[in-house]
Structures are given as structure tokens and as C-alpha cells.
N, C-alpha and C. Protein backbone atom coordinates (compact mmCIF):
# COMPACT_ATOMS: atom_id res chain seq x y z
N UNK A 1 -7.82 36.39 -4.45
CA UNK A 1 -7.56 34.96 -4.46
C UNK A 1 -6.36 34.70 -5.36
N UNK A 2 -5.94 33.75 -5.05
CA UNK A 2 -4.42 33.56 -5.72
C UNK A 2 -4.64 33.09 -7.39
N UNK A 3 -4.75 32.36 -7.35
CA UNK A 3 -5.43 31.76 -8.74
C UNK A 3 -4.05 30.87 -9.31
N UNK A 4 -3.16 30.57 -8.72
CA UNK A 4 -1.87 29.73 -8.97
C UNK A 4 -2.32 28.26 -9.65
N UNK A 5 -1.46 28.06 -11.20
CA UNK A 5 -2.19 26.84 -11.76
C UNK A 5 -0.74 25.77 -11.08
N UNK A 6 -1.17 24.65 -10.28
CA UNK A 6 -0.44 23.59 -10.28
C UNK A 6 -0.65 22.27 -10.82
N UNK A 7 0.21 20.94 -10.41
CA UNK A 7 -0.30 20.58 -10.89
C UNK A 7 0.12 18.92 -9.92
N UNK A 8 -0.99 18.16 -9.31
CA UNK A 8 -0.89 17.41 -8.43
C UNK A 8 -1.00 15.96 -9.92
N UNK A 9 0.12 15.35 -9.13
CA UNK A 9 0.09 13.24 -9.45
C UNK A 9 -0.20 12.67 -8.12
N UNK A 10 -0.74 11.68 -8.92
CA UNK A 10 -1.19 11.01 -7.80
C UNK A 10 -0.50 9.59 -8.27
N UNK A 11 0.41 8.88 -7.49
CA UNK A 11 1.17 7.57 -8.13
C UNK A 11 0.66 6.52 -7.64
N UNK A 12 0.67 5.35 -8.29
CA UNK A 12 -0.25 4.23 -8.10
C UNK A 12 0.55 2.88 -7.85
N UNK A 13 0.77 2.40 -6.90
CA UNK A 13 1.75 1.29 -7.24
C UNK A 13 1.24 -0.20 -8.05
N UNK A 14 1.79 -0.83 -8.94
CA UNK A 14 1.50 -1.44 -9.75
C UNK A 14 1.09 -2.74 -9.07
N UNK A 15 -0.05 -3.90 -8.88
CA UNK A 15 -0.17 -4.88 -8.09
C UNK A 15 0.98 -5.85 -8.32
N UNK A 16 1.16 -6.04 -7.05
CA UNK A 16 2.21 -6.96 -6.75
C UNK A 16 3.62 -6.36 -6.24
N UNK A 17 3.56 -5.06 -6.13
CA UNK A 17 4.43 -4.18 -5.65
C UNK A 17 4.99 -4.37 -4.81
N UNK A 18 5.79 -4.51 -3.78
CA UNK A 18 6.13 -4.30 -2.11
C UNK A 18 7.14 -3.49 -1.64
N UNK A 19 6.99 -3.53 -0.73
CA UNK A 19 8.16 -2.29 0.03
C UNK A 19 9.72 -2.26 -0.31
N UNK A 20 10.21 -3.79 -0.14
CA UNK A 20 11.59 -4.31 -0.80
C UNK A 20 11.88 -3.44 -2.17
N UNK A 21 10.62 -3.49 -2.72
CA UNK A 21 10.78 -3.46 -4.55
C UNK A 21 11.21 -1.83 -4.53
N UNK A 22 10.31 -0.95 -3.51
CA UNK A 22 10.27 0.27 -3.72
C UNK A 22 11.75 0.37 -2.99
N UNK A 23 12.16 0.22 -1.74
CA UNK A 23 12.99 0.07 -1.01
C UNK A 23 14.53 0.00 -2.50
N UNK A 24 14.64 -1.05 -3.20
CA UNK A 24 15.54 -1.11 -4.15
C UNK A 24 15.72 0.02 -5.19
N UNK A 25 14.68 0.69 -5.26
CA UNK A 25 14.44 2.14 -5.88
C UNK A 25 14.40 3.11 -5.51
N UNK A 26 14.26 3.61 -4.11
CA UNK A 26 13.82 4.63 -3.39
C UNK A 26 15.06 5.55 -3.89
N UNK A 27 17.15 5.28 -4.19
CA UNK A 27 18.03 6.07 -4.20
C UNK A 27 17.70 6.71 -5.04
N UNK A 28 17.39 6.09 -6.01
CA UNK A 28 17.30 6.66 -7.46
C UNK A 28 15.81 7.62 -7.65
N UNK A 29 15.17 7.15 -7.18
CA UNK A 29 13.98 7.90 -6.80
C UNK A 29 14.38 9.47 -6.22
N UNK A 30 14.90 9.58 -4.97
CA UNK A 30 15.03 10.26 -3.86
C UNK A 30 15.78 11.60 -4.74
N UNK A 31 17.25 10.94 -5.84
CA UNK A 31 17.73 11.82 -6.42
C UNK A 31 17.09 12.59 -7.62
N UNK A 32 16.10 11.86 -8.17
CA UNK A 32 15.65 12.39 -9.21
C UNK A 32 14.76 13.48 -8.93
N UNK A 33 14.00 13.19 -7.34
CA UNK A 33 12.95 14.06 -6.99
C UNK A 33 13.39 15.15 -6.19
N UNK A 34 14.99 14.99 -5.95
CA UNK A 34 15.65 16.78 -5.13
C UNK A 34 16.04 17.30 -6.12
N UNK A 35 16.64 16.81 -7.54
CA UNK A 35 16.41 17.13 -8.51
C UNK A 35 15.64 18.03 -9.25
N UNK A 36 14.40 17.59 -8.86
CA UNK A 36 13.18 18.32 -8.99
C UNK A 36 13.24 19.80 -8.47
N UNK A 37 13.47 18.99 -7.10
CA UNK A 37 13.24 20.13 -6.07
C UNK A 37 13.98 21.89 -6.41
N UNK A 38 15.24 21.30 -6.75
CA UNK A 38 16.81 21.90 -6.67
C UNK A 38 15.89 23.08 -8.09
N UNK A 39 15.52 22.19 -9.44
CA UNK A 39 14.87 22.82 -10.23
C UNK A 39 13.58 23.86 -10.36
N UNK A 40 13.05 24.06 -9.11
CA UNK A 40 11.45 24.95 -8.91
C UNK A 40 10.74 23.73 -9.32
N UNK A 41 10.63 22.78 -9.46
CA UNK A 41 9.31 21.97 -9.75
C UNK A 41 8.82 21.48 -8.67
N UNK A 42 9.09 21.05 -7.58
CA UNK A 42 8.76 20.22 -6.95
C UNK A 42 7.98 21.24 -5.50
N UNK A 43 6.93 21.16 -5.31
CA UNK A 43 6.40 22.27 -4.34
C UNK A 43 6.09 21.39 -3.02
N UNK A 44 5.39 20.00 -2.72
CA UNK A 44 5.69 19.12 -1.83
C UNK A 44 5.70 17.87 -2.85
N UNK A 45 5.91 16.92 -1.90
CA UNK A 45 5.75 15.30 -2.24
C UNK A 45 6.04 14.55 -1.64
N UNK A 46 5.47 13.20 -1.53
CA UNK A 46 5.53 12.02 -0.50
C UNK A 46 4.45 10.56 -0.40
N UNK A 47 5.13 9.64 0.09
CA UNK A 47 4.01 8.84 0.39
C UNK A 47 2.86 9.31 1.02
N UNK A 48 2.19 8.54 0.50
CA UNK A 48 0.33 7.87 1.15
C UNK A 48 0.94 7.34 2.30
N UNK A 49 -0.18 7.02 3.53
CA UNK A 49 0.43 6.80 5.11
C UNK A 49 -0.81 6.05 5.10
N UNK A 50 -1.89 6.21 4.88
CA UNK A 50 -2.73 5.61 5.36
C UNK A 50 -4.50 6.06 4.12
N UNK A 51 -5.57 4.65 3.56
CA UNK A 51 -6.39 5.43 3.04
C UNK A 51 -6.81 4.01 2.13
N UNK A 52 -7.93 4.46 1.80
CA UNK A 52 -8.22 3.33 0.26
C UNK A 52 -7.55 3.25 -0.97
N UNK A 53 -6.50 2.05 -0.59
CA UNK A 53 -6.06 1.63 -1.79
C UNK A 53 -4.73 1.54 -1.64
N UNK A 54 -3.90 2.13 -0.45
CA UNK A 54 -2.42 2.75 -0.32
C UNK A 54 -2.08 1.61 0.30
N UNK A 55 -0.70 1.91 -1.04
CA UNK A 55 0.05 0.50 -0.30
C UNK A 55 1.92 1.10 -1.19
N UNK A 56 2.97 0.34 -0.71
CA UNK A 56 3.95 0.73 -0.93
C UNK A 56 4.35 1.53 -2.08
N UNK A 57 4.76 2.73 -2.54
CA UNK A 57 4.90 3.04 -3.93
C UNK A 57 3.57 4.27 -3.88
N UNK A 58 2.78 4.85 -3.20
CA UNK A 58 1.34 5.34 -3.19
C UNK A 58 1.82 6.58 -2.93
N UNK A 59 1.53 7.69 -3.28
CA UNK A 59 2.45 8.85 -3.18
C UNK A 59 1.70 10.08 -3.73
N UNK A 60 1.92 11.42 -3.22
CA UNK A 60 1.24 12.42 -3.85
C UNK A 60 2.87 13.56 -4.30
N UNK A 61 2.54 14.11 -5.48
CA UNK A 61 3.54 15.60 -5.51
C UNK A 61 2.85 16.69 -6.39
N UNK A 62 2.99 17.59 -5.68
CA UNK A 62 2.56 18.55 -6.53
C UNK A 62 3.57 19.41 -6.95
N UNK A 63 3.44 19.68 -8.46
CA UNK A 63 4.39 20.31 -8.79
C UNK A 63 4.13 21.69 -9.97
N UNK A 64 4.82 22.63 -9.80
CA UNK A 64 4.90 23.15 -10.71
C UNK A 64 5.22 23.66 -12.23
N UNK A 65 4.69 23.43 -12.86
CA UNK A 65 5.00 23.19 -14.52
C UNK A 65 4.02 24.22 -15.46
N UNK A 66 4.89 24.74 -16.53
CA UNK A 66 3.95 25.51 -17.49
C UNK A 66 2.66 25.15 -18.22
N UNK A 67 2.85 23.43 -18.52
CA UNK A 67 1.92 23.03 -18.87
C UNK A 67 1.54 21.96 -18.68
N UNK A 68 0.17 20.84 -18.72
CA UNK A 68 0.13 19.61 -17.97
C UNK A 68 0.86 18.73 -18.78
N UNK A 69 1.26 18.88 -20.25
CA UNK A 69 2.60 18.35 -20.75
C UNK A 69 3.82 17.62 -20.33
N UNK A 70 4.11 19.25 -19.47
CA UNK A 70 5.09 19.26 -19.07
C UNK A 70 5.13 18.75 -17.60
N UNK A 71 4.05 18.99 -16.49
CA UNK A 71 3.76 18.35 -15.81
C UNK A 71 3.85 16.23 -16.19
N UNK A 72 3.39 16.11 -17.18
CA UNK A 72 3.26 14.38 -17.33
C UNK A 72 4.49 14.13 -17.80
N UNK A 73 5.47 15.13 -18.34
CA UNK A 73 6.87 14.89 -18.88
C UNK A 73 7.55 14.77 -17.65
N UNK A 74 7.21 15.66 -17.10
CA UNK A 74 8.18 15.02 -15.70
C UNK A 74 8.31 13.82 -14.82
N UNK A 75 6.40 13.54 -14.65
CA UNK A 75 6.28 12.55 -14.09
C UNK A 75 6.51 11.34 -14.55
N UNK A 76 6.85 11.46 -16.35
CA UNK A 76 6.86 10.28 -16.48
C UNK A 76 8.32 10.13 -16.31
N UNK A 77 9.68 10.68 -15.72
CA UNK A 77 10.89 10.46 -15.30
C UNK A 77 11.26 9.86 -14.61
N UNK A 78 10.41 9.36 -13.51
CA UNK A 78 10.49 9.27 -12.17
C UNK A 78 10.82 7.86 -12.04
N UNK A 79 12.01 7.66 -11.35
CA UNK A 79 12.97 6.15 -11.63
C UNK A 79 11.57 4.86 -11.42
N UNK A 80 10.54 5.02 -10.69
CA UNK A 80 9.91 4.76 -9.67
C UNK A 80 8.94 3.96 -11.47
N UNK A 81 8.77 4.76 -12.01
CA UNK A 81 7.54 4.62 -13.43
C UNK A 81 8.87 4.11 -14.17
N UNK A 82 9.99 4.23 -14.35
CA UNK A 82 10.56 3.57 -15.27
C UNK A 82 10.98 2.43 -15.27
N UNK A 83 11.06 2.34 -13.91
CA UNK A 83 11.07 0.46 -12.98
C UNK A 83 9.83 -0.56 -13.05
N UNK A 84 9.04 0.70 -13.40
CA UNK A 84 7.69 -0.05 -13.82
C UNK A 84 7.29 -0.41 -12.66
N UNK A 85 7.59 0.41 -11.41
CA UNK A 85 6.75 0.14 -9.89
C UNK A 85 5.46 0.61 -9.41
N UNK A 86 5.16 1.62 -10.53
CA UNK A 86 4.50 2.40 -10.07
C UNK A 86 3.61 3.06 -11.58
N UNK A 87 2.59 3.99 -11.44
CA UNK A 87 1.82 4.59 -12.62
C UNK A 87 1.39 5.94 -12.44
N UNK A 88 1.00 6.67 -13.03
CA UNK A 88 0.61 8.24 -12.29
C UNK A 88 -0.52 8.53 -13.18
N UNK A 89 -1.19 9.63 -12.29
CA UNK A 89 -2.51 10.26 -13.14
C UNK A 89 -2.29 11.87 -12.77
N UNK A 90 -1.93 12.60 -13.63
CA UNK A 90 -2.16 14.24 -13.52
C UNK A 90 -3.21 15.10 -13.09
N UNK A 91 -3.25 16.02 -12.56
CA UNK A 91 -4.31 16.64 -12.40
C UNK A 91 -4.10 18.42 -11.78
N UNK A 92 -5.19 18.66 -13.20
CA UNK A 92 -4.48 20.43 -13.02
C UNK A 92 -5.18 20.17 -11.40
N UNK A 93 -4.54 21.86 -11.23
CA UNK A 93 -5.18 22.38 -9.68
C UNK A 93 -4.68 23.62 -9.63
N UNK A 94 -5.70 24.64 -9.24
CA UNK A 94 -5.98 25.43 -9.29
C UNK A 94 -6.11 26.13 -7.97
N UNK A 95 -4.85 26.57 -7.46
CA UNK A 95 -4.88 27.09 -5.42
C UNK A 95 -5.70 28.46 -5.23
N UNK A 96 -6.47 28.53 -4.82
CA UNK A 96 -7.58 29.97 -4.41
C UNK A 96 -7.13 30.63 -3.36
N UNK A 97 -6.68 29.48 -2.05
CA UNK A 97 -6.78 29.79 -1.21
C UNK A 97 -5.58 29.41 -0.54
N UNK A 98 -5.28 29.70 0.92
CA UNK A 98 -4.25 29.24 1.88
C UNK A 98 -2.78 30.70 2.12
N UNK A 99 -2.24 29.76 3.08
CA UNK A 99 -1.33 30.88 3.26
C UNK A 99 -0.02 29.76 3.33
N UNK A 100 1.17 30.62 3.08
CA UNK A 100 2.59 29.94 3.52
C UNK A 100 3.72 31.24 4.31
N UNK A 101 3.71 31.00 5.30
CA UNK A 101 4.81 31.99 6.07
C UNK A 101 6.30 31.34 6.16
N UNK A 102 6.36 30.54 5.85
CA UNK A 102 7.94 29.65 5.96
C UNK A 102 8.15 28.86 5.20
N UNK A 103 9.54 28.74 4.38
CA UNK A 103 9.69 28.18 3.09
C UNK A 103 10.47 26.67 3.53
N UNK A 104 10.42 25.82 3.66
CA UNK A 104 11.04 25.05 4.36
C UNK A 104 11.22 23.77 3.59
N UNK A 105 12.41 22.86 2.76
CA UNK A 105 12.72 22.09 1.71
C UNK A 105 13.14 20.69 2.62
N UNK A 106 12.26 19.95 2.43
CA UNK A 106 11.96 18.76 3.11
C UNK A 106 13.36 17.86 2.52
N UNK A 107 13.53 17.74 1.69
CA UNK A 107 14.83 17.20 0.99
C UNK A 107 15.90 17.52 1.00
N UNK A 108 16.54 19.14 1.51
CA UNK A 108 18.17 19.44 1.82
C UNK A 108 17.95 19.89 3.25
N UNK A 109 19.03 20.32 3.59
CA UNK A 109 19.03 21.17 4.44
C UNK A 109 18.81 22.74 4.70
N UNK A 110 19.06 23.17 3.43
CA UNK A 110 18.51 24.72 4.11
C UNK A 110 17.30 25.00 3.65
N UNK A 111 16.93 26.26 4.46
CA UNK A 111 15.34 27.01 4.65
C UNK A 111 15.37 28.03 4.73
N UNK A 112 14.38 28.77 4.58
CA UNK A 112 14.63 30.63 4.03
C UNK A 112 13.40 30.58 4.64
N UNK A 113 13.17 31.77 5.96
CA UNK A 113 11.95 32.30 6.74
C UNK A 113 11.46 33.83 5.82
N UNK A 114 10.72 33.81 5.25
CA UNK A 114 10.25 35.14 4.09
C UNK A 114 8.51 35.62 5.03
């Protein structure tokens, strides 16, 4: 079993939020989080689509970090929490299981088949 420590946020949009608001943030957002990417932290991430409670700003990433520290140091970067659109809650996680055959970076363009 793999035993890989990650570490999932879960972002909360603040009431009274709306799409416009996120919409006015999303650039700054978008760069900070290929950013991420570009850095090894960022393993997926994205809006909520549908569920209890999701509404503009609602978002999951999991990322990789040495410690949940450093995990909440990151998250708390995120143009998105400094606009005050949004809030996050950490949470170790611990992968046992699954497989990945294709490495594929949702945010640039290239991809590496391993």
C-alpha cells in the first residue's frame, strides 16, 4: 500500500459570495494556483459542480506539502482567501490505494505518459 501523506482543502465561499465576485478574481487565482502547480504542490484542484452547500468559490485541491503547516501556509495564499471570498479547512490524507498511468497537468499544456 502506498502510504503517501497528502493533504486535501476544502474552500468555502464566504455568504454573500457570487460568481461576478469570484469571476473578478479567478486571474489572480488561476496564476497563483499554476504556480503551485509549476512548484510540485499542486496534485489536482477545482471547483465543486454540484452537492450540499456548493455555491460559487466551493472548490477542492489536494496538495502536496511536508507539513500541514505548510499545507495551511499555502492555502492561506490563495488570491481567492486574501479577497476575503472564500475560507479553507485542511485535512491530512493519507492515499492507500489507487493507481495513476498518465501524468496529465490540467493547467499548461504539456503531459508526460510514464
Amino acid at each position: 500500500m502506498l502510504g503517501a501523506q497528502l493533504w486535501v482543502v476544502r474552500w468555502t465561499p464566504r455568504e454573500g459570495v457570487t460568481a461576478a465576485d469570484v469571476e473578478a478574481a479567478l486571474d489572480d487565482h488561476l496564476e497563483w494556483m499554476l504556480g503551485l502547480e509549476a512548484a510540485g504542490h499542486v496534485v489536482a484542484s477545482g471547483p465543486l459542480t454540484s452537492g450540499p452547500g456548493v455555491a460559487p468559490g466551493a472548490g477542492l485541491t489536494v496538495l502536496r506539502a511536508s507539513t500541514e503547516q505548510e499545507a495551511v501556509a499555502l492555502a492561506a495564499q490563495d488570491p481567492f482567501v486574501a479577497k476575503g471570498l472564500r475560507t479553507f479547512d485542511v485535512f491530512g490524507w493519507q492515499v492507500m490505494e489507487g493507481a495513476l498511468t498518465v501524468r496529465v497537468s490540467f493547467g499548461t499544456t504539456s503531459y508526460r505518459i510514464s
